[in-house]
Protein backbone atom coordinates (compact mmCIF):
# COMPACT_ATOMS: atom_id res chain seq x y z
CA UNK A 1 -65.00 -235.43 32.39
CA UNK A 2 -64.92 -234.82 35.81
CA UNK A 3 -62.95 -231.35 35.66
CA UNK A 4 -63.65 -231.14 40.13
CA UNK A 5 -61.52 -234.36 40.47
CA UNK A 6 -59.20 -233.33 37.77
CA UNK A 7 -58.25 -229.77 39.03
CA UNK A 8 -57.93 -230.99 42.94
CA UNK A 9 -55.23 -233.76 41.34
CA UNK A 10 -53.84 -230.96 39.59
CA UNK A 11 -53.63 -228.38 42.38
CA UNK A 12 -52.05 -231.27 45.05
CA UNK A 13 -49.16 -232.85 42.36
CA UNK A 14 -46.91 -231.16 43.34
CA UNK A 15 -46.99 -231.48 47.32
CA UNK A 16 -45.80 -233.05 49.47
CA UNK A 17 -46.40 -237.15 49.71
CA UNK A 18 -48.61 -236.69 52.90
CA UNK A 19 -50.82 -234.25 51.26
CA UNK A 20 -51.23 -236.52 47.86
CA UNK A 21 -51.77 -239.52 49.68
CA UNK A 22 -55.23 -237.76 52.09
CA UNK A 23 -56.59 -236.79 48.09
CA UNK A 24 -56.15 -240.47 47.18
CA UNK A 25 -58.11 -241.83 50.58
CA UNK A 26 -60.48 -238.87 49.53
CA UNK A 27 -61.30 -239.66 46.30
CA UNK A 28 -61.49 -243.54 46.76
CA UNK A 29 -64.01 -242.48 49.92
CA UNK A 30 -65.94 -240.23 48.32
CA UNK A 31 -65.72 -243.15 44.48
CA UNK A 32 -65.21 -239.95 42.49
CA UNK A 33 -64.61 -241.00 39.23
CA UNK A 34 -62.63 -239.13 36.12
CA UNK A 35 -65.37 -239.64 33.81
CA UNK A 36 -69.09 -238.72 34.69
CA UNK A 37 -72.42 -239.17 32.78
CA UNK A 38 -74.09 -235.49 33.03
CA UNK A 39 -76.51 -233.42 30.53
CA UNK A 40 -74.89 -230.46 28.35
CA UNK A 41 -76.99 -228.16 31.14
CA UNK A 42 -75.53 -229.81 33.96
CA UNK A 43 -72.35 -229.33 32.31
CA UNK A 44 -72.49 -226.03 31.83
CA UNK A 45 -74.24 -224.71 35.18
CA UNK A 46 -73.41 -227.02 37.25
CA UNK A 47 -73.98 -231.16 38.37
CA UNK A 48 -73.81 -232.53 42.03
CA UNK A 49 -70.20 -233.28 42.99
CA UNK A 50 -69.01 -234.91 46.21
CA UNK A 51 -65.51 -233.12 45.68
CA UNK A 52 -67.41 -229.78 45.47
CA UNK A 53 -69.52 -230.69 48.50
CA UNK A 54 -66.93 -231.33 50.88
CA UNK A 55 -64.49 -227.93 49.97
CA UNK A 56 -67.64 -225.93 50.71
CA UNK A 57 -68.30 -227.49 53.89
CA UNK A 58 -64.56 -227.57 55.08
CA UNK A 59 -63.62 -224.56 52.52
CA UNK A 60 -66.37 -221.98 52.04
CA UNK A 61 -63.87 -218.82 51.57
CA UNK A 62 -62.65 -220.62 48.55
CA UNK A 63 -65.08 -223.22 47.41
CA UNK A 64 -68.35 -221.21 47.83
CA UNK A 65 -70.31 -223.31 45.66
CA UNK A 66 -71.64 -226.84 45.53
CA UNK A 67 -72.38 -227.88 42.08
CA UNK A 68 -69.91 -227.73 39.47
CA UNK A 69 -70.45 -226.22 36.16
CA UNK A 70 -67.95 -224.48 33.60
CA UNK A 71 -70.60 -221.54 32.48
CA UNK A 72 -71.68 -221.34 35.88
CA UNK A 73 -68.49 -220.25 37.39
CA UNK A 74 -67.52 -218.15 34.18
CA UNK A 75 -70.61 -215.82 35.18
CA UNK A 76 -70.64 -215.94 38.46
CA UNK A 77 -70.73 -212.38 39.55
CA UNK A 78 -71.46 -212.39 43.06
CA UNK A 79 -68.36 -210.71 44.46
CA UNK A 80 -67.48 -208.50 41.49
CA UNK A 81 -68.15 -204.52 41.52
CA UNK A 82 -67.51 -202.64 38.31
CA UNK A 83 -67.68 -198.54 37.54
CA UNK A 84 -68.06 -197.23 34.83
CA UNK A 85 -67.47 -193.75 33.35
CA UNK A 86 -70.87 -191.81 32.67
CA UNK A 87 -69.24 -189.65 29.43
CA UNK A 88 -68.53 -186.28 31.93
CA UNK A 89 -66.74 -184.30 30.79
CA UNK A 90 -65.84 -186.42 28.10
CA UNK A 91 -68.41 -188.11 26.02
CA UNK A 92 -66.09 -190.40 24.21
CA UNK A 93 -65.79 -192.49 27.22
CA UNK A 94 -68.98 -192.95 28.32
CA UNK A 95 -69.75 -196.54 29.37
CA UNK A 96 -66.21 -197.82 29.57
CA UNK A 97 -64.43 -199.03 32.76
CA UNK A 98 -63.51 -196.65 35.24
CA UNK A 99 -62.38 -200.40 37.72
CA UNK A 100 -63.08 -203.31 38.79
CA UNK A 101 -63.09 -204.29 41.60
CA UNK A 102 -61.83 -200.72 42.42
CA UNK A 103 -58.74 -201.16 40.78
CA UNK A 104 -58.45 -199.70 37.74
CA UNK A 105 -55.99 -203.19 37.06
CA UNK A 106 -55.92 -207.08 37.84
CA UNK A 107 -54.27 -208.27 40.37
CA UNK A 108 -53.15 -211.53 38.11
CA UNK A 109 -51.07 -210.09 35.74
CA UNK A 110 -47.88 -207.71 36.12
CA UNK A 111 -47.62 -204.27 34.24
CA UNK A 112 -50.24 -201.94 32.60
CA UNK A 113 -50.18 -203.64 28.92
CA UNK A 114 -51.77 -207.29 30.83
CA UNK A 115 -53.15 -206.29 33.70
CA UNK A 116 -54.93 -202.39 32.92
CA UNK A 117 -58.27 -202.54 31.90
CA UNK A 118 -59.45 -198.35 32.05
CA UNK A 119 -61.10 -197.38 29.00
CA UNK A 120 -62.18 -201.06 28.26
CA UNK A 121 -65.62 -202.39 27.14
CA UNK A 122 -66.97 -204.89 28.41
CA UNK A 123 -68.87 -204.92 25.20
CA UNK A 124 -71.95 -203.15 25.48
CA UNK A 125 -70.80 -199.93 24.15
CA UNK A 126 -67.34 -198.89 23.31
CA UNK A 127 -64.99 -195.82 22.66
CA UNK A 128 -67.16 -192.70 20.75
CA UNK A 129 -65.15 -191.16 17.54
CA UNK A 130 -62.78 -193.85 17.09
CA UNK A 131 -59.80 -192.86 14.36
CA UNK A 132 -59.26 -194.91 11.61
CA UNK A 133 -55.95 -196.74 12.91
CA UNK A 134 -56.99 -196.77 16.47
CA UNK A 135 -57.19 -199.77 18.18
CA UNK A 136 -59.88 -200.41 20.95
CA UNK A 137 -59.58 -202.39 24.39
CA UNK A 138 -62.12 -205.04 25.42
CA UNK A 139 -62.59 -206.70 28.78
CA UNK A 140 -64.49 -209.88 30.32
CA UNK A 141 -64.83 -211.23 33.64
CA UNK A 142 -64.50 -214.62 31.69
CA UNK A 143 -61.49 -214.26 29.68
CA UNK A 144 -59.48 -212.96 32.68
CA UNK A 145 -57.54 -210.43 30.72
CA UNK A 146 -57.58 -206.73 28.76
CA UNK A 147 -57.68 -208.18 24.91
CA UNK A 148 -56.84 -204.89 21.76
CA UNK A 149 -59.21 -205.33 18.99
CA UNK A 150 -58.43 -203.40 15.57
CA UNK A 151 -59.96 -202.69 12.68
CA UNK A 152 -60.18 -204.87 9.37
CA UNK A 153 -62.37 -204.47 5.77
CA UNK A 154 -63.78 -201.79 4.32
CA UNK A 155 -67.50 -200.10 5.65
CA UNK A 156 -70.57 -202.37 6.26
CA UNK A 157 -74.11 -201.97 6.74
CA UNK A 158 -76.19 -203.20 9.71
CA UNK A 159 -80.02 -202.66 9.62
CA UNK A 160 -79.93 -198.62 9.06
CA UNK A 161 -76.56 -197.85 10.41
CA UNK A 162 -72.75 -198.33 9.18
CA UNK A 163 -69.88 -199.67 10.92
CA UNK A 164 -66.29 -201.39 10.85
CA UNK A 165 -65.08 -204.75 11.38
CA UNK A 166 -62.77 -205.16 14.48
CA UNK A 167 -61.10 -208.33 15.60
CA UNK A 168 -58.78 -209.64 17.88
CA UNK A 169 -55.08 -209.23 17.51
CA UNK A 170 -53.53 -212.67 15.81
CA UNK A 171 -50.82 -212.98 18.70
CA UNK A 172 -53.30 -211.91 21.56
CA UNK A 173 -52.69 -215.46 23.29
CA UNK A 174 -48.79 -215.99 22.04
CA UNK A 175 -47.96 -215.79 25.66
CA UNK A 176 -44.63 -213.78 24.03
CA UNK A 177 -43.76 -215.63 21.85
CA UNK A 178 -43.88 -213.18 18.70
CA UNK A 179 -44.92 -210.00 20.66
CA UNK A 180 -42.80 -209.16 23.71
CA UNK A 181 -45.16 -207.62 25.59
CA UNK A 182 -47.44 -210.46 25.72
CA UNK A 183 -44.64 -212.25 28.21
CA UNK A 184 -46.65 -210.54 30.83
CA UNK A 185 -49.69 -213.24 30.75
CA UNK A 186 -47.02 -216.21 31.48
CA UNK A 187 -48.18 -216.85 35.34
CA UNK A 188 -45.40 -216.88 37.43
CA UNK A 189 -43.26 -217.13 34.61
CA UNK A 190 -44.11 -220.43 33.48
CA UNK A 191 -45.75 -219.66 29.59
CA UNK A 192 -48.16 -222.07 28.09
CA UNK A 193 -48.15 -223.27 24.49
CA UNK A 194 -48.89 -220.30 22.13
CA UNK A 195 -52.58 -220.09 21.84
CA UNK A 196 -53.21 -220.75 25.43
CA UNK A 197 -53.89 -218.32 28.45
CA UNK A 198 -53.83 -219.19 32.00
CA UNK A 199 -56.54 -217.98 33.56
CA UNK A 200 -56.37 -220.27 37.01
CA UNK A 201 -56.12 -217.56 38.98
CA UNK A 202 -59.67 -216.19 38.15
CA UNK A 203 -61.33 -219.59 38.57
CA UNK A 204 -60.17 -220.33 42.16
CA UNK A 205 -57.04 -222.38 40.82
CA UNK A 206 -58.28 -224.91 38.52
CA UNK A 207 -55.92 -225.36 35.63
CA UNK A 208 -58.63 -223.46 33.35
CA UNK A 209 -56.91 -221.72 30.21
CA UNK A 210 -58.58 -219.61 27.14
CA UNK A 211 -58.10 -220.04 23.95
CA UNK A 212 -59.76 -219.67 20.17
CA UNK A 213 -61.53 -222.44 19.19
CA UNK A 214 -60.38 -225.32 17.75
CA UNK A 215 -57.05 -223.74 19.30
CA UNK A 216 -57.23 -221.47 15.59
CA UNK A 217 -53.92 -219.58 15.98
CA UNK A 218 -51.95 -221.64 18.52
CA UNK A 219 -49.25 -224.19 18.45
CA UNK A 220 -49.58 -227.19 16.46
CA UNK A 221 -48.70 -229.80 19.11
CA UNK A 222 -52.37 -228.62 20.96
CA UNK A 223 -54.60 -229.63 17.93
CA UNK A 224 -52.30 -233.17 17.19
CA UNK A 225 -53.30 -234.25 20.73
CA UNK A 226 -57.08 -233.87 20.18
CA UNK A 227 -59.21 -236.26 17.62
CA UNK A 228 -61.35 -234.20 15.39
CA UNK A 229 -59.83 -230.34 15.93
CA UNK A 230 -59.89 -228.51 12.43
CA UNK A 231 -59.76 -224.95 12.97
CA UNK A 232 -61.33 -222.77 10.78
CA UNK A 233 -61.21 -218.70 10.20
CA UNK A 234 -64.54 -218.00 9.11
CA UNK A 235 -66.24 -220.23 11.48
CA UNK A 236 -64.01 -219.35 14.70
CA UNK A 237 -63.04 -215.63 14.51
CA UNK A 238 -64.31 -213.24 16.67
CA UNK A 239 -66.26 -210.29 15.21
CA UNK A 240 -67.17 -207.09 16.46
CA UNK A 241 -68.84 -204.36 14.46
CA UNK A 242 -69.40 -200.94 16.01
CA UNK A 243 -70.32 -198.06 14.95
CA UNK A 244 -67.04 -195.59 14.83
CA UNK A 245 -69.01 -192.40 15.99
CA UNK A 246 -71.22 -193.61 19.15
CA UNK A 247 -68.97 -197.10 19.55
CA UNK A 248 -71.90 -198.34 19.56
CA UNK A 249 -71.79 -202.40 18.56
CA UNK A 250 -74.32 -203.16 15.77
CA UNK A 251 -73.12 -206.79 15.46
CA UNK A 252 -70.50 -208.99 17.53
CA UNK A 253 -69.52 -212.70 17.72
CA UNK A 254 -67.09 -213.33 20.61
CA UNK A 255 -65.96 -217.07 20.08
CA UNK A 256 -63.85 -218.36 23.35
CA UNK A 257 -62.76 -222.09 24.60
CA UNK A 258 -62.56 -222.99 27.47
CA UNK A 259 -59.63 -225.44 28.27
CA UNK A 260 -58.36 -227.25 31.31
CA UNK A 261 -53.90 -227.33 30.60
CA UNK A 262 -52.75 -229.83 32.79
CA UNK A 263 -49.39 -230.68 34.48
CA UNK A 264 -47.05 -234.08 35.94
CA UNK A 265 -50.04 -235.79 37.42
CA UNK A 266 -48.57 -239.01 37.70
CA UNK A 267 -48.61 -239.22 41.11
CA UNK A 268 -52.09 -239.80 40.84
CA UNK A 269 -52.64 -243.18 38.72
CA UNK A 270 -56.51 -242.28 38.25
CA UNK A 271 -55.90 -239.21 36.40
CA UNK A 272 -52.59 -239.78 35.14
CA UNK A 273 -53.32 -240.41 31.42
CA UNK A 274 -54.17 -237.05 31.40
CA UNK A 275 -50.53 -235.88 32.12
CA UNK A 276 -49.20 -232.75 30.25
CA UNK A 277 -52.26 -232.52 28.09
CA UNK A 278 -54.50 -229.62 27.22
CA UNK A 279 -57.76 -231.16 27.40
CA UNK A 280 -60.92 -228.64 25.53
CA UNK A 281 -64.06 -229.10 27.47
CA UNK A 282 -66.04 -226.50 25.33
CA UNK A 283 -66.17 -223.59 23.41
CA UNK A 284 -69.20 -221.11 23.72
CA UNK A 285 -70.10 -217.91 21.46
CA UNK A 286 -71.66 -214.58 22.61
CA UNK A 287 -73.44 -213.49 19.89
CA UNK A 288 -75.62 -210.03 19.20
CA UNK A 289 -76.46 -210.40 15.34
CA UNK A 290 -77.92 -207.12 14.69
CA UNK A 291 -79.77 -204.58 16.81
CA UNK A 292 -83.47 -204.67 17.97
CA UNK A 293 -85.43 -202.60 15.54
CA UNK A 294 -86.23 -200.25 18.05
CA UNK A 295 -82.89 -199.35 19.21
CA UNK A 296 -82.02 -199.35 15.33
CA UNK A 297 -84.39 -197.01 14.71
CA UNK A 298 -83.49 -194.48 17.17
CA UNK A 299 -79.87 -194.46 17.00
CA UNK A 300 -80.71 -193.92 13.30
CA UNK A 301 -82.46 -191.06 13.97
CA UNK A 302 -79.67 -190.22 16.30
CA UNK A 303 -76.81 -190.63 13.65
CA UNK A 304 -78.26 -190.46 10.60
CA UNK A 305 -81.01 -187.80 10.50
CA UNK A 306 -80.50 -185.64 13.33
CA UNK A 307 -77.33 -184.75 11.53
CA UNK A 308 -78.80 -183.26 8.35
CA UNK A 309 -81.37 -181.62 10.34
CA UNK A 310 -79.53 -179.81 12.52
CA UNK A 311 -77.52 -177.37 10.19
CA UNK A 312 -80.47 -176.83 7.96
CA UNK A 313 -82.67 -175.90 11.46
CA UNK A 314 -79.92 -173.71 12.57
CA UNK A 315 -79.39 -171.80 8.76
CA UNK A 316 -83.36 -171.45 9.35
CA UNK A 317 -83.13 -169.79 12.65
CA UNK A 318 -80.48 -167.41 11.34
CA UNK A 319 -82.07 -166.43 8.00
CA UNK A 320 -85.44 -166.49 10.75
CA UNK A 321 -83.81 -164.38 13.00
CA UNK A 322 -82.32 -161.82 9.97
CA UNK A 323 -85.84 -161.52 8.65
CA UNK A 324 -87.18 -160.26 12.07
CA UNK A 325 -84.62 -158.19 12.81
CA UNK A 326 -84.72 -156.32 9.29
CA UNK A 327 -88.87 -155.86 9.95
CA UNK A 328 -88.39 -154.48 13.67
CA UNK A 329 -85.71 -151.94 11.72
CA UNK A 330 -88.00 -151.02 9.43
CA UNK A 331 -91.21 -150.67 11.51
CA UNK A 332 -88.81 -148.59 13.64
CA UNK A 333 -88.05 -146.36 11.05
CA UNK A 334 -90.96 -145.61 9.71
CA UNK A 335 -92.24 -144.96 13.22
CA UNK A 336 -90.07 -142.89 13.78
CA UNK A 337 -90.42 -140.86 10.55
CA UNK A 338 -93.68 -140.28 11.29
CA UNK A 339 -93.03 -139.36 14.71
CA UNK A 340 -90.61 -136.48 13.54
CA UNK A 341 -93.08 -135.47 11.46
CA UNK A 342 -96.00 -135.31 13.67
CA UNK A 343 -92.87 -133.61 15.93
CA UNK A 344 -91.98 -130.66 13.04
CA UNK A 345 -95.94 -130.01 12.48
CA UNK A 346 -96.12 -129.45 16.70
CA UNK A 347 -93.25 -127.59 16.70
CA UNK A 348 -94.27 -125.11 13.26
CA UNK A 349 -97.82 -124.36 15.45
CA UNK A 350 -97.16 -125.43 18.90
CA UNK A 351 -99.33 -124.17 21.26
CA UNK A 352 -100.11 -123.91 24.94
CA UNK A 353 -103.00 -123.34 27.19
CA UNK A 354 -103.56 -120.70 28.84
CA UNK A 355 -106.15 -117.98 30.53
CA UNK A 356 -107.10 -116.58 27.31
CA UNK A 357 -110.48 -115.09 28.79
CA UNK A 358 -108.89 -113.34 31.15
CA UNK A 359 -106.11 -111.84 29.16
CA UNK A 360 -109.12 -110.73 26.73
CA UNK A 361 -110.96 -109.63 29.72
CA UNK A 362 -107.81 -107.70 30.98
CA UNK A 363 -108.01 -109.65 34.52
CA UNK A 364 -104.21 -109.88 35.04
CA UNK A 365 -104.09 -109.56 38.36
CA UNK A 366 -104.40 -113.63 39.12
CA UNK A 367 -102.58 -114.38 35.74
CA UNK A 368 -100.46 -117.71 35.96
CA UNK A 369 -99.27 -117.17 32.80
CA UNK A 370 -97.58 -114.42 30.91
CA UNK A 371 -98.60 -112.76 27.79
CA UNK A 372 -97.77 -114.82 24.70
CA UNK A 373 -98.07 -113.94 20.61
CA UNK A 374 -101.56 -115.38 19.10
CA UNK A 375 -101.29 -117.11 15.31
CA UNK A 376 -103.87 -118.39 13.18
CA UNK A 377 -104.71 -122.17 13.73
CA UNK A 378 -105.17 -122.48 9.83
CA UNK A 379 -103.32 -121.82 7.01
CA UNK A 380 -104.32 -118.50 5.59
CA UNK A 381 -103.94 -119.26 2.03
CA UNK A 382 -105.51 -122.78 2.54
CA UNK A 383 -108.47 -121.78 3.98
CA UNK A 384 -111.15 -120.24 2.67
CA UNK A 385 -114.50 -119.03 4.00
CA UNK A 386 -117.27 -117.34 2.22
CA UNK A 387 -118.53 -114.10 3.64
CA UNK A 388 -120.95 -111.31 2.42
CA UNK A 389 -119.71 -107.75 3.48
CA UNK A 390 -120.87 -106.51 6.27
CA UNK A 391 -120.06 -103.98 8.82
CA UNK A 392 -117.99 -104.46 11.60
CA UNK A 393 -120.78 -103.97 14.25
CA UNK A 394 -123.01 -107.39 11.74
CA UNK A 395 -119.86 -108.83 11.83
CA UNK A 396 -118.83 -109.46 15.43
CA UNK A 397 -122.74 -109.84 16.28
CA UNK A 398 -122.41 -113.06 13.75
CA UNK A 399 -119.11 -114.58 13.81
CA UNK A 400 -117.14 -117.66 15.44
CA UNK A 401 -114.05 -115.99 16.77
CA UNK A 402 -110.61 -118.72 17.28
CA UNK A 403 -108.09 -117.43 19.69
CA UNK A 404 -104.87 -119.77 20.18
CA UNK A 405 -101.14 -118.99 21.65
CA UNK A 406 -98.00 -119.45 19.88
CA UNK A 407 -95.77 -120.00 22.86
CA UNK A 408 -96.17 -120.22 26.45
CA UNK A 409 -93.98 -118.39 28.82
CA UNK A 410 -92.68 -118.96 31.64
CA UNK A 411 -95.32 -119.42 34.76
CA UNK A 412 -94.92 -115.34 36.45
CA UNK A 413 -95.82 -116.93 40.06
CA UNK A 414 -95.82 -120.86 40.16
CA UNK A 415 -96.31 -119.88 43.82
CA UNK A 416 -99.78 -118.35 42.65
CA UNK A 417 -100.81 -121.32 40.06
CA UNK A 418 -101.96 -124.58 40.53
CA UNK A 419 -101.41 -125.43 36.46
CA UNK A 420 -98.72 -127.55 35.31
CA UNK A 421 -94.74 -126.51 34.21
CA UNK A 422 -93.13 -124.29 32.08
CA UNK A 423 -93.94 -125.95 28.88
CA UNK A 424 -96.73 -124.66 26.19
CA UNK A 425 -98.91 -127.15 24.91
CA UNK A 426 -101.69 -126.86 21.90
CA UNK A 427 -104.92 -125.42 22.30
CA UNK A 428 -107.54 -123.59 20.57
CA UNK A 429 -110.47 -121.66 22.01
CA UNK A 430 -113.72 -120.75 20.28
CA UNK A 431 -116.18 -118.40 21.42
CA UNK A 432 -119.18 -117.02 19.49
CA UNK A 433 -118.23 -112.72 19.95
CA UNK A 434 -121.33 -110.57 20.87
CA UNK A 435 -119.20 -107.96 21.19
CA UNK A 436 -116.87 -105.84 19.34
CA UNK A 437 -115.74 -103.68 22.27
CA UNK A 438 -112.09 -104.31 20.88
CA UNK A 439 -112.58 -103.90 17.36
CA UNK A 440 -110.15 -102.16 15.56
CA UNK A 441 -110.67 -100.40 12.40
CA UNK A 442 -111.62 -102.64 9.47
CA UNK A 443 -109.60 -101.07 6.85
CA UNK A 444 -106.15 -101.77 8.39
CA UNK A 445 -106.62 -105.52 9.26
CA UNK A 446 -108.71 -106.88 6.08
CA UNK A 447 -106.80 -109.95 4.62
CA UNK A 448 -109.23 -110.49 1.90
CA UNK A 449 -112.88 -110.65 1.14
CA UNK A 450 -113.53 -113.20 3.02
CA UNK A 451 -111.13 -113.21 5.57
CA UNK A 452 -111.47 -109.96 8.09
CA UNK A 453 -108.37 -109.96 11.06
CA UNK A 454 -109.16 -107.66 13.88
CA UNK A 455 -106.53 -106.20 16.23
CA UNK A 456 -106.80 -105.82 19.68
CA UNK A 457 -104.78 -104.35 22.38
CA UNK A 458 -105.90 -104.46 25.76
CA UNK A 459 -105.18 -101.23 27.96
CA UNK A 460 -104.93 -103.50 31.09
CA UNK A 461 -102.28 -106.49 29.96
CA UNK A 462 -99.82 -105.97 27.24
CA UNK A 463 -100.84 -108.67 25.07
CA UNK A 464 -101.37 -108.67 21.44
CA UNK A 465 -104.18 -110.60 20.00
CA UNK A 466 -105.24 -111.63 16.57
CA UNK A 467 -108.74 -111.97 15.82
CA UNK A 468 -109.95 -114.23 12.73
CA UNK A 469 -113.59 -114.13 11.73
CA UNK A 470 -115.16 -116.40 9.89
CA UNK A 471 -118.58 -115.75 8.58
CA UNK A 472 -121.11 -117.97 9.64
CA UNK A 473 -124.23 -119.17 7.45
């Protein structure tokens, strides 16, 4: 069928006489006939068409093609601009339509329920977390129109991932009839049968209208006009199954015909058998059976996997981060128990440098330091040291003599010194005694037999020193 001829009669029958009677002197000029011989390709994207020829030559804003073909002009996306949202902030919405056209509705159709198509999918990927009883909104260049899918059946499995069954709403093309707000979609307020929509004014005003195929779901009179229509559910529904979490579509069947409705063309005797008849030129199928492997594999990973992995990775961390924790407590503890401990031994025989030589010597005059009280560096009843007995004189001539302070004093003159603060630190000094210039008498310092303490006290510094001897062999 010549569907060029047949939408030019269709556009002109109803003006005036003049204007009818140039398309007659046209179409005998130009022999276009109502019936043409043309390929299924041709068909569909496009055949060589006088008609078309002539409207872009005289018509290029509005005919801006020259071949004619149904699937051509369906996806002919030359002029359109889409946006989409990206999922920020929300996630749910990612990939669904922000506009088209920048308009976030169609021009065609009046109020939000016909003409709004934010938040649709164009079928790629649709809304994320989708509720049980929520419905979802798809939109196509091709069908012209917003179109509510909802969802039918129980779970299903696709490759490695489940999903639900959504379909079209029965009454989406009743044009009113049973749901009210559908009266929207009758153009200019003339409504075609139910099962028909009028899409003319996306496909630059041919008499094109949508509908199942096989006109499944629409008035009876459309399927008694045509030889050989027998509609049938499970061969013409449309099918989508996504994936409720991601909206991602693991399997989807859009079934659509493509009709051209016409009106009185009986003004035009070539054409005119084809008066107030819905002719079907073809119905087409969009079809994604499952996913590619790889993307099946990944999303499964995505929504499958990574879900069981995650809590038990973050339980790990924490019981990780519990067992560090209670190790850097503990290592702190006991570092710090022995630290006091190492602290308490400094503290019981802490002891500081200082000019012992010269206190000995009695050289105060340069002191830095002021006299302090002298202990024993060792434990008295630890340590024990043989000696034979010997005379005080054999004694000092022999012996390894240990001097150490107990406590530092404050510097006398930090003007005078060079050495550090006020604090005493340890020290011990040894010295092998030739001399017993400062001996006291042996019977009032004698610890034991084979420890021998002598006293000192020098006449030039007031400082009191204890002297331990320890026999050497």
């Amino acid at each position: 069928m010549n569907w060029s001829q047949r939408a030019i009669s269709h556009l002109t029958a109803n003006h005036p006489f003049l204007v009818r009677m140039a398309l007659k002197t046209l179409l005998l000029s130009t022999k276009s006939e109502p019936i043409v011989r043309a390929t299924a390709k041709e068909f569909m994207f496009g055949y060589p068409s006088a008609l078309a020829t002539l409207g872009n030559t005289f018509l290029p804003n509005w005919i801006s093609f020259e071949k004619v073909g149904l699937i051509d002009r369906m996806y002919d996306f030359s002029t359109d601009f889409e946006t989409f949202y990206t999922g920020v902030p929300n996630p749910a919405l990612s990939g669904l339509y922000a506009s088209y056209r920048g308009e976030t509705t169609l021009p065609q159709w009046d109020g939000d329920h016909c003409s709004n198509i934010e938040f649709a999918s164009d079928g790629t990927k649709f809304k994320s977390f989708i509720q049980p009883n929520e419905t979802v909104k798809f939109f196509r260049k091709s069908m012209c129109r917003p179109i509510n899918l909802y969802r039918v059946g129980n779970e299903k499995t696709y490759g490695s991932l489940k999903g639900y069954n959504y379909v079209f709403e029965d009454n989406a093309f009743d044009n009113g009839a049973t749901n009210e707000a559908n009266k929207c979609f009758c153009r200019k307020g003339d409504c075609q049968p139910v099962g028909l929509i009028d899409v003319t004014d996306c496909y630059y005003g041919f008499p094109i209208s949508l509908s199942f195929p096989h006109f499944m779901n629409g008035d009876e009179e459309l399927q008694k006009n045509v030889t050989g229509i027998s509609p049938d559910p499970d061969k013409h529904s449309s099918t989508f199954v996504i994936q409720p979490e991601s909206g991602l579509p693991l399997s989807l069947s859009v079934k659509v015909q493509i009709n051209m409705h016409f009106k009185d063309l009986s003004n035009f005797p070539v054409v005119s058998v084809f008066n107030h008849l819905t002719v079907p030129m073809l119905w087409f199928e969009i079809m994604m059976s499952k996913l590619p492997d790889s993307l099946d594999s990944r999303f499964n990973f995505y929504l499958n996997i990574l879900p069981l992995v995650n809590p038990l990775g973050f339980w790990s961390g924490i019981l990780l981060g519990i067992s560090l924790l209670g190790y850097a407590i503990t290592k702190a503890t006991l570092h710090m128990s022995t630290f006091s401990r190492r602290a308490a031994n400094i503290t019981d025989v802490k002891y500081v440098r200082a000019n012992l030589i010269q206190n000995i010597a009695g050289e105060t005059a340069n002191h830095a330091y002021s006299a302090c009280d002298i202990k024993l560096l060792d434990d008295i009843s630890v340590v024990r040291h043989p000696v034979n007995k010997q005379t005080v004189q054999d004694s000092a001539l022999s012996s390894k003599t240990t001097y150490a302070l107990d406590m530092e004093p404050a510097l006398l003159d930090t003007s005078d010194s060079s050495d550090e603060g006020r604090d005493c630190d340890i020290v011990s000094i040894s010295r092998t005694s030739t001399s017993t210039r400062y001996c006291a008498d042996e019977k009032k310092c004698c610890l034991g037999d084979d420890i021998r303490v002598e006293c000192f006290t020098e006449s030039r510094a007031p400082l009191t020193i204890l002297k331990r001897e320890e026999q050497l062999h």
